[in-house]
N, C-alpha and C. Protein backbone atom coordinates (compact mmCIF):
# COMPACT_ATOMS: atom_id res chain seq x y z
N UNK A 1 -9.85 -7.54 -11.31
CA UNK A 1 -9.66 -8.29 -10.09
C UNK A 1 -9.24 -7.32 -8.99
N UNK A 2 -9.80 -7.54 -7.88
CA UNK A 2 -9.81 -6.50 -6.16
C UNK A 2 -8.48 -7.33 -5.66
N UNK A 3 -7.98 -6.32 -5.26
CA UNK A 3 -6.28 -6.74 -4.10
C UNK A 3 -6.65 -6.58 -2.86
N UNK A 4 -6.76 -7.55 -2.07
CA UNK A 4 -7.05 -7.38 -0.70
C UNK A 4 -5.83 -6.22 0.17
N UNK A 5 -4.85 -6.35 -0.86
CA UNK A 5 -3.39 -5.65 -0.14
C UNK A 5 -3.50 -4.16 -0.35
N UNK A 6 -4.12 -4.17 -1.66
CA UNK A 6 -4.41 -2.98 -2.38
C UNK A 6 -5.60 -2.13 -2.27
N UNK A 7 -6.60 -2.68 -1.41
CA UNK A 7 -7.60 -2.15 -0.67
C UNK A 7 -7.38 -1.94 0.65
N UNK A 8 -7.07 -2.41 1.62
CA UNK A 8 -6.00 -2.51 2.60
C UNK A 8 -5.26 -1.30 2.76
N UNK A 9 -4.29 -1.03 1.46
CA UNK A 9 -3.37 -0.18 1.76
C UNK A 9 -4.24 1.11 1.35
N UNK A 10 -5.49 1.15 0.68
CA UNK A 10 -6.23 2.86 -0.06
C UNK A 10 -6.75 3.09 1.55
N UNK A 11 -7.13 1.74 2.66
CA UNK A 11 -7.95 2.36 3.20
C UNK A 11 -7.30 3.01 4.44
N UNK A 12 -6.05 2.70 4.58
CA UNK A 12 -4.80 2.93 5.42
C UNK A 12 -4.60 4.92 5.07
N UNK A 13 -4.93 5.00 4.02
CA UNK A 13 -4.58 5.93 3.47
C UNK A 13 -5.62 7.18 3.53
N UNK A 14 -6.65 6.27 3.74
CA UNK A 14 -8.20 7.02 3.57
C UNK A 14 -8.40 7.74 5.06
N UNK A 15 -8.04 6.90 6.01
CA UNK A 15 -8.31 6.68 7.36
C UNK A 15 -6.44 6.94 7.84
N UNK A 16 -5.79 7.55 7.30
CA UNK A 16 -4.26 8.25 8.23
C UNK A 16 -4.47 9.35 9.13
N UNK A 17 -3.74 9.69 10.00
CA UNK A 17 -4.09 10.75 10.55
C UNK A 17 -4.00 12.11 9.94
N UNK A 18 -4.76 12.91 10.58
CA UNK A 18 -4.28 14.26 10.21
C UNK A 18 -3.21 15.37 10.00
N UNK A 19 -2.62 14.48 10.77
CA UNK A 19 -0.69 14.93 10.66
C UNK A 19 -0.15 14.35 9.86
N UNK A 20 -0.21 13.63 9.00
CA UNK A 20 0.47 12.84 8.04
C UNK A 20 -0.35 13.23 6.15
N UNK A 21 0.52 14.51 6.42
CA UNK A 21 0.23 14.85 4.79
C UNK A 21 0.72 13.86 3.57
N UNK A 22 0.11 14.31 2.58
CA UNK A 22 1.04 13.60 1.18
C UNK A 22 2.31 14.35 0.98
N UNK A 23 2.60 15.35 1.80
CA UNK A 23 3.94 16.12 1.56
C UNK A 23 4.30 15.29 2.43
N UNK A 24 4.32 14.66 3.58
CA UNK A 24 5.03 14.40 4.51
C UNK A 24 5.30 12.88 4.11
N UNK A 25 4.29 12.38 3.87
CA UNK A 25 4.60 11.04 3.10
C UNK A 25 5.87 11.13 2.00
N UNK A 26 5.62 12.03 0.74
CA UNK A 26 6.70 12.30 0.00
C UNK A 26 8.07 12.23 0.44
N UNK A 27 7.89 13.06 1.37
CA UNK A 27 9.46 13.31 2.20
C UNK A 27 9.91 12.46 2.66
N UNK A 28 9.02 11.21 3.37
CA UNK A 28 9.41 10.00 4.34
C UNK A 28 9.50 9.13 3.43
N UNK A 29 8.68 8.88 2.46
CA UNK A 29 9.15 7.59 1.42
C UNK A 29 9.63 7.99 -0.21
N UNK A 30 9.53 9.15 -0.71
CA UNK A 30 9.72 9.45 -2.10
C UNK A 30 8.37 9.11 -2.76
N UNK A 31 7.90 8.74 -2.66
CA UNK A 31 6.49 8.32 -3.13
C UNK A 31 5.54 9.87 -3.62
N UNK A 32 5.83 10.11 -4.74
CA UNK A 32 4.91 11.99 -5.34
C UNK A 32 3.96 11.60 -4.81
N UNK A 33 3.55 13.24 -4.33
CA UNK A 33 2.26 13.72 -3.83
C UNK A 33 1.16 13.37 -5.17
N UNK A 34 1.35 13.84 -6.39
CA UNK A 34 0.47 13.94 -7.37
C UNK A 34 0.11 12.22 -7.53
N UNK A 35 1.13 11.57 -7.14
CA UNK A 35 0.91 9.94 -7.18
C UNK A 35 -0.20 9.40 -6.70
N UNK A 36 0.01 9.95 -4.75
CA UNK A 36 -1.30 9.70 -4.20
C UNK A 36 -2.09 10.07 -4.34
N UNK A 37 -2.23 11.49 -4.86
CA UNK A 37 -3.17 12.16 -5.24
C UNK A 37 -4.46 11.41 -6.11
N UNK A 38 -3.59 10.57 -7.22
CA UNK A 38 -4.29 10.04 -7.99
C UNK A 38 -4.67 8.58 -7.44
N UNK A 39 -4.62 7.94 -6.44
CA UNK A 39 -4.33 6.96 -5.93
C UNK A 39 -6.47 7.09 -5.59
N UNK A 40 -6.74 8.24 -4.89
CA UNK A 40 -7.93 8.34 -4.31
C UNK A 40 -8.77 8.76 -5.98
N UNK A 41 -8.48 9.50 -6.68
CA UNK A 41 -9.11 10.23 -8.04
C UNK A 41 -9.16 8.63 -8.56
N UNK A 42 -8.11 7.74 -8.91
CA UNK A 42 -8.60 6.98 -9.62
C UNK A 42 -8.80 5.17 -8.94
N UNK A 43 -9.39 5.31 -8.00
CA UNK A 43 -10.00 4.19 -7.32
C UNK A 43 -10.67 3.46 -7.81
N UNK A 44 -11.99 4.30 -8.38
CA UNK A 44 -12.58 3.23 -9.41
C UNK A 44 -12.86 3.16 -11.02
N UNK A 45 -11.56 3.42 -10.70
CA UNK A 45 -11.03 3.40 -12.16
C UNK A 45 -10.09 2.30 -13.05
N UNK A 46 -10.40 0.94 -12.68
CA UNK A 46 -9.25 -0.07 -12.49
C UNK A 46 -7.85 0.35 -12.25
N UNK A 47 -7.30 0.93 -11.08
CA UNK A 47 -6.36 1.28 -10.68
C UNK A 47 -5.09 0.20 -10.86
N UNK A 48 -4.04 0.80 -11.42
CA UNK A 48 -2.99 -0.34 -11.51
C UNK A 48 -1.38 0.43 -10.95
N UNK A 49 -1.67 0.68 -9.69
CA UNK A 49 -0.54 1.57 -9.51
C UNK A 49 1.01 1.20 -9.00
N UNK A 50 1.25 -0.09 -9.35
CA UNK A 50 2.47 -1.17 -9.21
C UNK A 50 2.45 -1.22 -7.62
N UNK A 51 3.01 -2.50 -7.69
CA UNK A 51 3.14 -2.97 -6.38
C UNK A 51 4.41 -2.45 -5.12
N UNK A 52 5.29 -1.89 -5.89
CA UNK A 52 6.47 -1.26 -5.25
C UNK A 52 6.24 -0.55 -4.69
N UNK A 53 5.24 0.45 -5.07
CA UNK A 53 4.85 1.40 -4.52
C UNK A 53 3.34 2.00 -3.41
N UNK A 54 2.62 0.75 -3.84
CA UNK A 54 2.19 0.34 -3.05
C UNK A 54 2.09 -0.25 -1.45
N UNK A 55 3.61 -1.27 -1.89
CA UNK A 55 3.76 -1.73 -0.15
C UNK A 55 4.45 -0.69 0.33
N UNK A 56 5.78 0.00 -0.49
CA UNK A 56 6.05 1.21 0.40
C UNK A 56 4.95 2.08 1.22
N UNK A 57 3.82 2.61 0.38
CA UNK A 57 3.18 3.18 1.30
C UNK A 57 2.11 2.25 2.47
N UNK A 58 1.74 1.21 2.23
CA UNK A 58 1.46 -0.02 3.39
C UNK A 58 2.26 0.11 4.16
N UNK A 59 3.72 -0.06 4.51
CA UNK A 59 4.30 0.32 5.51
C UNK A 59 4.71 1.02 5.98
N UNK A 60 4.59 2.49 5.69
CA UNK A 60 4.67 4.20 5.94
C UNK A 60 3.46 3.68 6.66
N UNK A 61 2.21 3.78 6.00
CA UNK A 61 0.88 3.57 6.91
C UNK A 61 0.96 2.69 8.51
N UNK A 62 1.24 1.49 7.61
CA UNK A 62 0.90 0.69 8.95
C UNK A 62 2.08 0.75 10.09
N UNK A 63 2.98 1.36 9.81
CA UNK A 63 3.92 1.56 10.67
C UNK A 63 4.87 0.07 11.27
N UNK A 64 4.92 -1.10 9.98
CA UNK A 64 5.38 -2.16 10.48
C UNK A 64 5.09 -2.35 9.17
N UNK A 65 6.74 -3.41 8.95
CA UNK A 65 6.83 -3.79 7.62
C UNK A 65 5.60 -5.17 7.09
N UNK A 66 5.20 -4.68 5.89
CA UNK A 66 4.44 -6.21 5.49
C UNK A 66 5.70 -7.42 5.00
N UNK A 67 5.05 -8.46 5.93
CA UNK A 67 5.49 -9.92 5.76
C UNK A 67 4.64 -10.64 4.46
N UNK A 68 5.19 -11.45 3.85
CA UNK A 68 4.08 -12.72 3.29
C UNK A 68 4.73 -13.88 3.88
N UNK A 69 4.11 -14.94 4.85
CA UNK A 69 4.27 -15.94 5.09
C UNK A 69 3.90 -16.89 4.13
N UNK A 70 4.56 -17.69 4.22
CA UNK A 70 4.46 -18.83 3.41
C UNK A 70 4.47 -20.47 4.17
N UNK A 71 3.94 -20.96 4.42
CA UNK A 71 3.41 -22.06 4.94
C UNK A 71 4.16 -23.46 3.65
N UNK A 72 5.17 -24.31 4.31
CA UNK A 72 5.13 -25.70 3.99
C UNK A 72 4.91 -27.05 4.16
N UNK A 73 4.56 -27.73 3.87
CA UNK A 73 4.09 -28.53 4.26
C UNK A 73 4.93 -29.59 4.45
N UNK A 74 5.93 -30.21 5.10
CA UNK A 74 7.37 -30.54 5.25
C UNK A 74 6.73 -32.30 4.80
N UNK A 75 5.51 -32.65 4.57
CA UNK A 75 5.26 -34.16 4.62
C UNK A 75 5.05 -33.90 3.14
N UNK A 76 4.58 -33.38 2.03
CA UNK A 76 4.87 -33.02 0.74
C UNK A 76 5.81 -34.36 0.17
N UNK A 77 5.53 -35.23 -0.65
CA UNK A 77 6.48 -35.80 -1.35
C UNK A 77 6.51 -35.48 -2.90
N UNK A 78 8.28 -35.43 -3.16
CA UNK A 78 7.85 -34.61 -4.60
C UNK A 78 7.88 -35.87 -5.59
């Protein structure tokens, strides 16, 4: 199964600038270089590289924390 969050965040990664090494990432979030490294090596490889670490680097990337909204429906009777 494809992660919209998790494709999202490879392509954030694919497409960073040129000033923003995996050393520099390392340094700014703890997140190993050899981590990301493997992040691009094993793409299609059913990649399962936990989610913790994932949104950390989603929001190193996107430069704004990810939200999940959640929508209720306040007329709902239980």
């Amino acid at each position: 199964m494809s992660s919209v969050f998790l494709e999202r965040t490879l392509e954030l990664l694919k497409n960073r600038s040129k000033n923003i090494t995996y050393a520099l990432i390392e340094e700014e979030t703890g997140l190993k270089q050899s981590w990301l490294e493997s992040l691009n090596f094993k793409r299609n490889e059913g990649l399962d590289p936990g989610i913790r670490r994932i949104e950390t680097l989603y929001n190193y990337l996107n430069e704004k924390p990810f939200t999940f909204e959640v929508n209720i429906d306040s007329n709902l009777e239980e």
